[in-house]
Protein backbone atom coordinates (compact mmCIF):
# COMPACT_ATOMS: atom_id res chain seq x y z
CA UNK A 1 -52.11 82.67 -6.25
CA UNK A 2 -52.86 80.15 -3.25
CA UNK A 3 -50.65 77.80 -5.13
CA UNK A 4 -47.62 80.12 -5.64
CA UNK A 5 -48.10 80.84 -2.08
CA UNK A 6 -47.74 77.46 -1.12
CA UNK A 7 -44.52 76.87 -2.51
CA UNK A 8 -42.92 80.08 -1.34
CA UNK A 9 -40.57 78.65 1.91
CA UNK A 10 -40.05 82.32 3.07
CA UNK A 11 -44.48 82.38 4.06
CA UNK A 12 -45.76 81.71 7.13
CA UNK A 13 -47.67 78.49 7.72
CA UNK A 14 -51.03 80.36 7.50
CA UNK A 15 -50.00 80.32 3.85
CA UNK A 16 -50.10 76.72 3.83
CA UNK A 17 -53.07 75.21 2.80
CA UNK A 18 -54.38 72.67 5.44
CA UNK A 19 -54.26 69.81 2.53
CA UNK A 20 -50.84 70.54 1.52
CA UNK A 21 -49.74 70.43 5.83
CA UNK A 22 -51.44 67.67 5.93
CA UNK A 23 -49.78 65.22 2.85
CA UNK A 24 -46.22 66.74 4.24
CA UNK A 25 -47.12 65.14 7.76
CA UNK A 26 -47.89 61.88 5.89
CA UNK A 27 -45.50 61.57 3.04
CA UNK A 28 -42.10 62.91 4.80
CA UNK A 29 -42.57 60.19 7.65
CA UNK A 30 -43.19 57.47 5.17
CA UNK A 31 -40.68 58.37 3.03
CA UNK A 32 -38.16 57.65 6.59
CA UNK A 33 -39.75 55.00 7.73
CA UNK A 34 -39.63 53.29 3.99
CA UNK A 35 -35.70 54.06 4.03
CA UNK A 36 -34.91 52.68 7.51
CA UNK A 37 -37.04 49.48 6.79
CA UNK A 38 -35.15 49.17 3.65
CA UNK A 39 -31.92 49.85 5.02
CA UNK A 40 -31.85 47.13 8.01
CA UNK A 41 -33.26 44.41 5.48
CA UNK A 42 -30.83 44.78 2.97
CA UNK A 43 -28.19 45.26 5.58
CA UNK A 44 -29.21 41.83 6.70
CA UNK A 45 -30.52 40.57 3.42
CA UNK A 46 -29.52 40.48 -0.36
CA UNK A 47 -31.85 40.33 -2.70
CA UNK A 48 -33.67 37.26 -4.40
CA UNK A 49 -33.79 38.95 -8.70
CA UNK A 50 -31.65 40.74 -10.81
CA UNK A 51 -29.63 40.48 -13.73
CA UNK A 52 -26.04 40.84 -12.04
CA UNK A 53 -24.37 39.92 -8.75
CA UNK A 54 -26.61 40.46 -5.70
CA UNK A 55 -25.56 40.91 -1.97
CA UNK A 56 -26.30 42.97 0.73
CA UNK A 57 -25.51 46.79 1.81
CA UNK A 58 -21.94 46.08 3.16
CA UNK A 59 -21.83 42.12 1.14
CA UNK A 60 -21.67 44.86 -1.93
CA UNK A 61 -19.40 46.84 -0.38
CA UNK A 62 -16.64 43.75 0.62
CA UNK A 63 -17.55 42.35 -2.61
CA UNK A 64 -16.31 45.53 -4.79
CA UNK A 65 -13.74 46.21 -2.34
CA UNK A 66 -12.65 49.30 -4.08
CA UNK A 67 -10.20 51.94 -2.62
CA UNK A 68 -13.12 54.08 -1.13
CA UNK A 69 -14.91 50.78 0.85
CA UNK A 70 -15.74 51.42 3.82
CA UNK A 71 -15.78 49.91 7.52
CA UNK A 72 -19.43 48.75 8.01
CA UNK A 73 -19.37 48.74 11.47
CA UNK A 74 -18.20 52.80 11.70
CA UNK A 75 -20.96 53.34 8.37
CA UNK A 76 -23.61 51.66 10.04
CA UNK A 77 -23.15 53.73 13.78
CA UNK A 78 -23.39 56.96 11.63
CA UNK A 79 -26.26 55.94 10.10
CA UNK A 80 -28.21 54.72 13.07
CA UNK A 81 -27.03 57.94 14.90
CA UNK A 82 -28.64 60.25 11.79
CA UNK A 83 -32.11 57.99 11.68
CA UNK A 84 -32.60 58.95 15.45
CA UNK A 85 -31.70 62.39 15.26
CA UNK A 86 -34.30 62.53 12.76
CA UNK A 87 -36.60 61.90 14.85
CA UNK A 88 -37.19 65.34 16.35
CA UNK A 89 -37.81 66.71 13.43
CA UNK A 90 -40.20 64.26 11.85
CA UNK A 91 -42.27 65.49 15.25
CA UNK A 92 -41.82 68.82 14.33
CA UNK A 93 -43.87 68.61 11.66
CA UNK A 94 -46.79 68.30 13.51
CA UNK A 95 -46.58 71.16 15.76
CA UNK A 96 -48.47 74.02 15.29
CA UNK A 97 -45.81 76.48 14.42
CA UNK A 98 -43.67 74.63 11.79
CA UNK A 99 -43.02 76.82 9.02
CA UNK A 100 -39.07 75.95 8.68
CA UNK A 101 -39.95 71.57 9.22
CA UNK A 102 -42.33 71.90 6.02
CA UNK A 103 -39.76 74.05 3.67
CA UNK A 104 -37.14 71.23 4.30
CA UNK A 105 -40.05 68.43 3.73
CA UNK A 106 -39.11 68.18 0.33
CA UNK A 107 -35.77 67.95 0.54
CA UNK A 108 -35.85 65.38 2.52
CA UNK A 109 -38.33 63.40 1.50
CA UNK A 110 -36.52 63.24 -2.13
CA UNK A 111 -33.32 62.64 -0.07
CA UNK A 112 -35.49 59.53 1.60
CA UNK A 113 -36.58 58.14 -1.63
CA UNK A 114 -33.33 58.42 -4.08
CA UNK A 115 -31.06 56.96 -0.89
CA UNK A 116 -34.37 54.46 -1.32
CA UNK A 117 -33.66 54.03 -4.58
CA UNK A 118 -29.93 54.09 -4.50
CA UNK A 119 -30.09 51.19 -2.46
CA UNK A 120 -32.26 48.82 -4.56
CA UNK A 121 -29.93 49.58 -7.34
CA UNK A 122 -26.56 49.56 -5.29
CA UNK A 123 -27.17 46.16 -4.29
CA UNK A 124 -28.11 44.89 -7.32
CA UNK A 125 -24.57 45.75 -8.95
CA UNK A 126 -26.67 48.97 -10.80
CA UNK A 127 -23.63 50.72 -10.25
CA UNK A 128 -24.29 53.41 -12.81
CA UNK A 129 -27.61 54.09 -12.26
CA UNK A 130 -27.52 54.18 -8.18
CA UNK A 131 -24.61 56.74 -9.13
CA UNK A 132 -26.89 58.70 -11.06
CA UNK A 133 -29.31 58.89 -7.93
CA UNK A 134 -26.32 60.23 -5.70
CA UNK A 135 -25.33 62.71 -8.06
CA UNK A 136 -28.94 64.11 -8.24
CA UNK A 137 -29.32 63.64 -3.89
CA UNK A 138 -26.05 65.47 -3.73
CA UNK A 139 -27.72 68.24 -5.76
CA UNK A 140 -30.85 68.18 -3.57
CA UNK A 141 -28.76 68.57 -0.98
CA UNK A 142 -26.70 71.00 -1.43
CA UNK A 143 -29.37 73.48 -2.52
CA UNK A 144 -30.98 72.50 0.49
CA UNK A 145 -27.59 73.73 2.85
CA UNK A 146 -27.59 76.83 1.11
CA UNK A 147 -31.16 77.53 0.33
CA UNK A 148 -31.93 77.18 4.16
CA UNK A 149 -28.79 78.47 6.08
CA UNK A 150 -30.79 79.43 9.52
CA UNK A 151 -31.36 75.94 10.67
CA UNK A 152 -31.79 74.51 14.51
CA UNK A 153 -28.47 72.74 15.28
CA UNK A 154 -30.12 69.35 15.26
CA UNK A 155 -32.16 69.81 12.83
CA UNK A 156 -29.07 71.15 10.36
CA UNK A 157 -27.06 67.63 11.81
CA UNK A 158 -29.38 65.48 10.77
CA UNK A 159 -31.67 66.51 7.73
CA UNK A 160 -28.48 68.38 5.54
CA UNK A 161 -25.14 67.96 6.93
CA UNK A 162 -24.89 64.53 7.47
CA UNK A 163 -26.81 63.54 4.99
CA UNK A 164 -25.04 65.79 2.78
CA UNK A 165 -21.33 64.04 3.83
CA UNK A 166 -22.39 60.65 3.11
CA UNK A 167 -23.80 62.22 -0.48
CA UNK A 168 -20.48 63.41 -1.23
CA UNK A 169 -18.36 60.20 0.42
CA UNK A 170 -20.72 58.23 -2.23
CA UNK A 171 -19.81 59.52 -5.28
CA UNK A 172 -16.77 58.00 -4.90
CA UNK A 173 -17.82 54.65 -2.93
CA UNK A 174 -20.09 54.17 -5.83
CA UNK A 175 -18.30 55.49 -8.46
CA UNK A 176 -14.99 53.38 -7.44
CA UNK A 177 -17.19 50.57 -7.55
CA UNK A 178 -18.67 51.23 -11.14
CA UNK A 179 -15.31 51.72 -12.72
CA UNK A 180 -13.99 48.29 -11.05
CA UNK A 181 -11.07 50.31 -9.52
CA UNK A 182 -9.13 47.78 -8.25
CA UNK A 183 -5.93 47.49 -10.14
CA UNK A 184 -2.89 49.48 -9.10
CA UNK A 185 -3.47 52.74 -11.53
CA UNK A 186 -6.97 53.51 -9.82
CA UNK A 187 -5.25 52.71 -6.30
CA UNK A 188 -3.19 56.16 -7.34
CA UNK A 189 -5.60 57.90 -8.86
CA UNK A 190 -7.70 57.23 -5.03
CA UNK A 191 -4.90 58.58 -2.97
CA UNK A 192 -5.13 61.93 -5.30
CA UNK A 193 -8.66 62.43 -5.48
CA UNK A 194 -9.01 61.09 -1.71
CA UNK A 195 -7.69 64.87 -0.49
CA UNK A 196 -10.78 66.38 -1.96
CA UNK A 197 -12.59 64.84 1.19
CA UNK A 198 -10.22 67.37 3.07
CA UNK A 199 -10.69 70.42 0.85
CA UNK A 200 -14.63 69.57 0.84
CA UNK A 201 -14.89 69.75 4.25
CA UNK A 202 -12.74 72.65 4.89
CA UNK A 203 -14.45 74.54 2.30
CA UNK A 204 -17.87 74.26 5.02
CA UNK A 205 -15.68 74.63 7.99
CA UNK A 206 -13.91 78.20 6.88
CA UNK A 207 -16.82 79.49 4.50
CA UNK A 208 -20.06 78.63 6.93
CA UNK A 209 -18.44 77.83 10.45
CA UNK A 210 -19.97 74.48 10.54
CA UNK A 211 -18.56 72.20 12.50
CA UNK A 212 -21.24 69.84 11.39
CA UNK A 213 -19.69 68.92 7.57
CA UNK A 214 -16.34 68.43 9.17
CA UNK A 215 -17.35 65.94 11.92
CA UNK A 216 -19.13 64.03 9.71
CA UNK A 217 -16.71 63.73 7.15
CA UNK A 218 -14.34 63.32 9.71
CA UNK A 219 -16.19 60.24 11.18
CA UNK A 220 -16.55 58.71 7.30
CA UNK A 221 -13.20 59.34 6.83
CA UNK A 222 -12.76 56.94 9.21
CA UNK A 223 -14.54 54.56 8.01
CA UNK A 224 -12.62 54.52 5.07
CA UNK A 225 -9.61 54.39 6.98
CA UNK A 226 -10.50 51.37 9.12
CA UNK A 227 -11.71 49.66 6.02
CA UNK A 228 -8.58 50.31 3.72
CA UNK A 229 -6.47 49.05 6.99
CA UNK A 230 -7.81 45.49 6.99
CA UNK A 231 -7.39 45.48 3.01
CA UNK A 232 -3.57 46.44 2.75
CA UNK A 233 -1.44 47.60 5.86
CA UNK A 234 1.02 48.40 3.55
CA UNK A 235 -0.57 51.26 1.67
CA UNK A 236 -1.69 55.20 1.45
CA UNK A 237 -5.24 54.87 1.72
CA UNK A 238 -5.48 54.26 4.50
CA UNK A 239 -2.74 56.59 6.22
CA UNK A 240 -4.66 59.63 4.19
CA UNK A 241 -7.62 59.10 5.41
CA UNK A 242 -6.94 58.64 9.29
CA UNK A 243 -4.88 62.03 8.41
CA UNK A 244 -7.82 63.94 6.97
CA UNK A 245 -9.50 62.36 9.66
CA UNK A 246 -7.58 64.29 11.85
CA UNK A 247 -7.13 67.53 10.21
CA UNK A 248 -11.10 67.87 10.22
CA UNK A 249 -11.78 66.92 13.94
CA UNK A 250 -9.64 69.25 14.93
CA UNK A 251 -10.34 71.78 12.52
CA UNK A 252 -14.30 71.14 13.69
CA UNK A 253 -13.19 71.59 17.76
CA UNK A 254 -12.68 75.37 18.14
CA UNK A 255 -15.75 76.14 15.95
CA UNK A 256 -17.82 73.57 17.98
CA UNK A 257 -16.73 74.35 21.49
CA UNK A 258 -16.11 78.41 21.05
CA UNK A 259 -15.99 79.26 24.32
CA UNK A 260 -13.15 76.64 25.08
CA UNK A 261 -11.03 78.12 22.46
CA UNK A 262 -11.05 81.57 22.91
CA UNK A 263 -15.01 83.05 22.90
CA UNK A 264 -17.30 83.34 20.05
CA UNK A 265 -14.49 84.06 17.39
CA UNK A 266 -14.93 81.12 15.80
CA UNK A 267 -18.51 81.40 16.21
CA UNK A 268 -20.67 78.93 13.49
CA UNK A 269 -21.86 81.22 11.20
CA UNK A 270 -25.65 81.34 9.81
CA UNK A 271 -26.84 78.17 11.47
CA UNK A 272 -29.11 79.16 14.26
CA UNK A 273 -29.50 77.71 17.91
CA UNK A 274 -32.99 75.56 19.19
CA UNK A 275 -34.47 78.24 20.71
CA UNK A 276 -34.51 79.96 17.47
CA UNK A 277 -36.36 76.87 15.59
CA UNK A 278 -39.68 78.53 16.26
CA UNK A 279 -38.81 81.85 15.34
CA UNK A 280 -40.47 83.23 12.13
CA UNK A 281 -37.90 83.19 8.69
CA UNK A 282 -39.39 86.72 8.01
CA UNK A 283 -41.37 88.93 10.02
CA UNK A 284 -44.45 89.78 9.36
CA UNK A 285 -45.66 92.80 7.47
């Protein structure tokens, strides 16, 4: 029974036993600081074995210049800006009331090792098997998001949505790259399947109020905008994307900033604000 209670997220943290607190406060940090380590040297550094082409993070992503590459510069800013605002929670952990830090533990951590892994693989031209690891982290994700709905607002930025956004932008900055879409067909096909970054996003904006998804989608759309600029002026990609930009910033502003555009109607939905992180997911019997 201890055991069952132990993996039930909806117990308090008196029904966590003081080993299993205790591996979540090591592994979930190490799993982060493993990913950032490996994300600045690969950024700076290809690596030295493997069967194909090797290059760095963005070396990867000029050399398979697909129709979903992105702007490294834009990329990199949104993920330096998620690693800090990761920090928070990672001290969460170790306070004494942290019931909601160690139900999203393993979510994260898994989310921490397969970007780990996806990485290793991505720039090693494994372009198959780092999308299989993307597929399976969008997944994770996304039961994640819905699974645990009454987030703090930082806490919801930086362990789901965003990570959840660049999930979703990589299935198709991957993929791209593991069909070798660069021929004039798969341009077309990209400018169709491009608007499901728009629908995807709306979907979160309408359905769960959270202007979270749409910013950061909004910001990689960007990305992919800036990137498909300085491949072909003269070309959709990169006019759809600065459009969907758009359409999601300003679709995020009014559920962001409620009180600016007219009260709480557009009030974000289940996600909770910080000074309900310490608050209890069920009350006590």
């Amino acid at each position: 029974m201890d055991h069952v209670r132990n993996a039930n997220p909806f117990t308090s943290q008196s029904s966590y036993s003081r080993g299993s607190v205790l591996a979540w406060r090591i592994v979930t940090p190490v799993s982060w600081l493993i990913l950032v380590i490996t994300s600045i040297y690969y950024s700076a550094t290809k690596p030295h074995e493997g069967k194909y082409s090797r290059h760095t993070i963005w070396g990867q992503n000029s050399h398979r210049h697909t129709p979903f590459a992105l702007n490294s510069v834009i990329a990199s800013l949104y993920w330096i800006a998620l690693y800090i605002l990761q920090v928070p929670y990672l001290s969460s952990l170790f306070k004494e009331d942290n019931t909601l830090p160690l139900t999203l533990a393993s979510h994260f951590t898994a989310h921490n090792l397969l970007t780990f892994g996806f990485i290793h693989l991505w720039c090693r031209s494994y372009f198959w098997w780092a999308l299989l690891l993307v597929i399976i982290n969008w997944f994770n994700l996304t039961f994640a998001y819905f699974r645990y709905p009454k987030t703090p607002r930082v806490t919801h930025v930086a362990i789901i949505a965003g990570p959840l956004a660049w999930a979703f932008v990589s299935l198709y900055w991957d993929g791209a790259a593991a069909v070798h879409s660069h021929h004039t067909a798969a341009r077309i096909v990209a400018n169709v399947f491009l608007w499901t970054w728009l629908v995807y996003g709306a979907f979160y904006i309408v359905a769960f109020k959270d202007w979270a998804m749409g910013f950061a989608l909004s910001i990689l759309a960007a990305a992919l905008g800036v990137g498909q600029f300085f491949t072909a002026i003269i070309a959709l990609q990169w006019i759809f994307a600065f459009t969907i930009m758009a359409v999601l910033f300003v679709a995020s502003l009014p559920v962001a900033a409620p009180g600016v555009f007219g009260g709480d109607v557009f009030k974000r939905g289940e996600v909770v604000s910080e000074d309900r992180e310490r608050a209890p997911l069920l009350a006590e019997p």
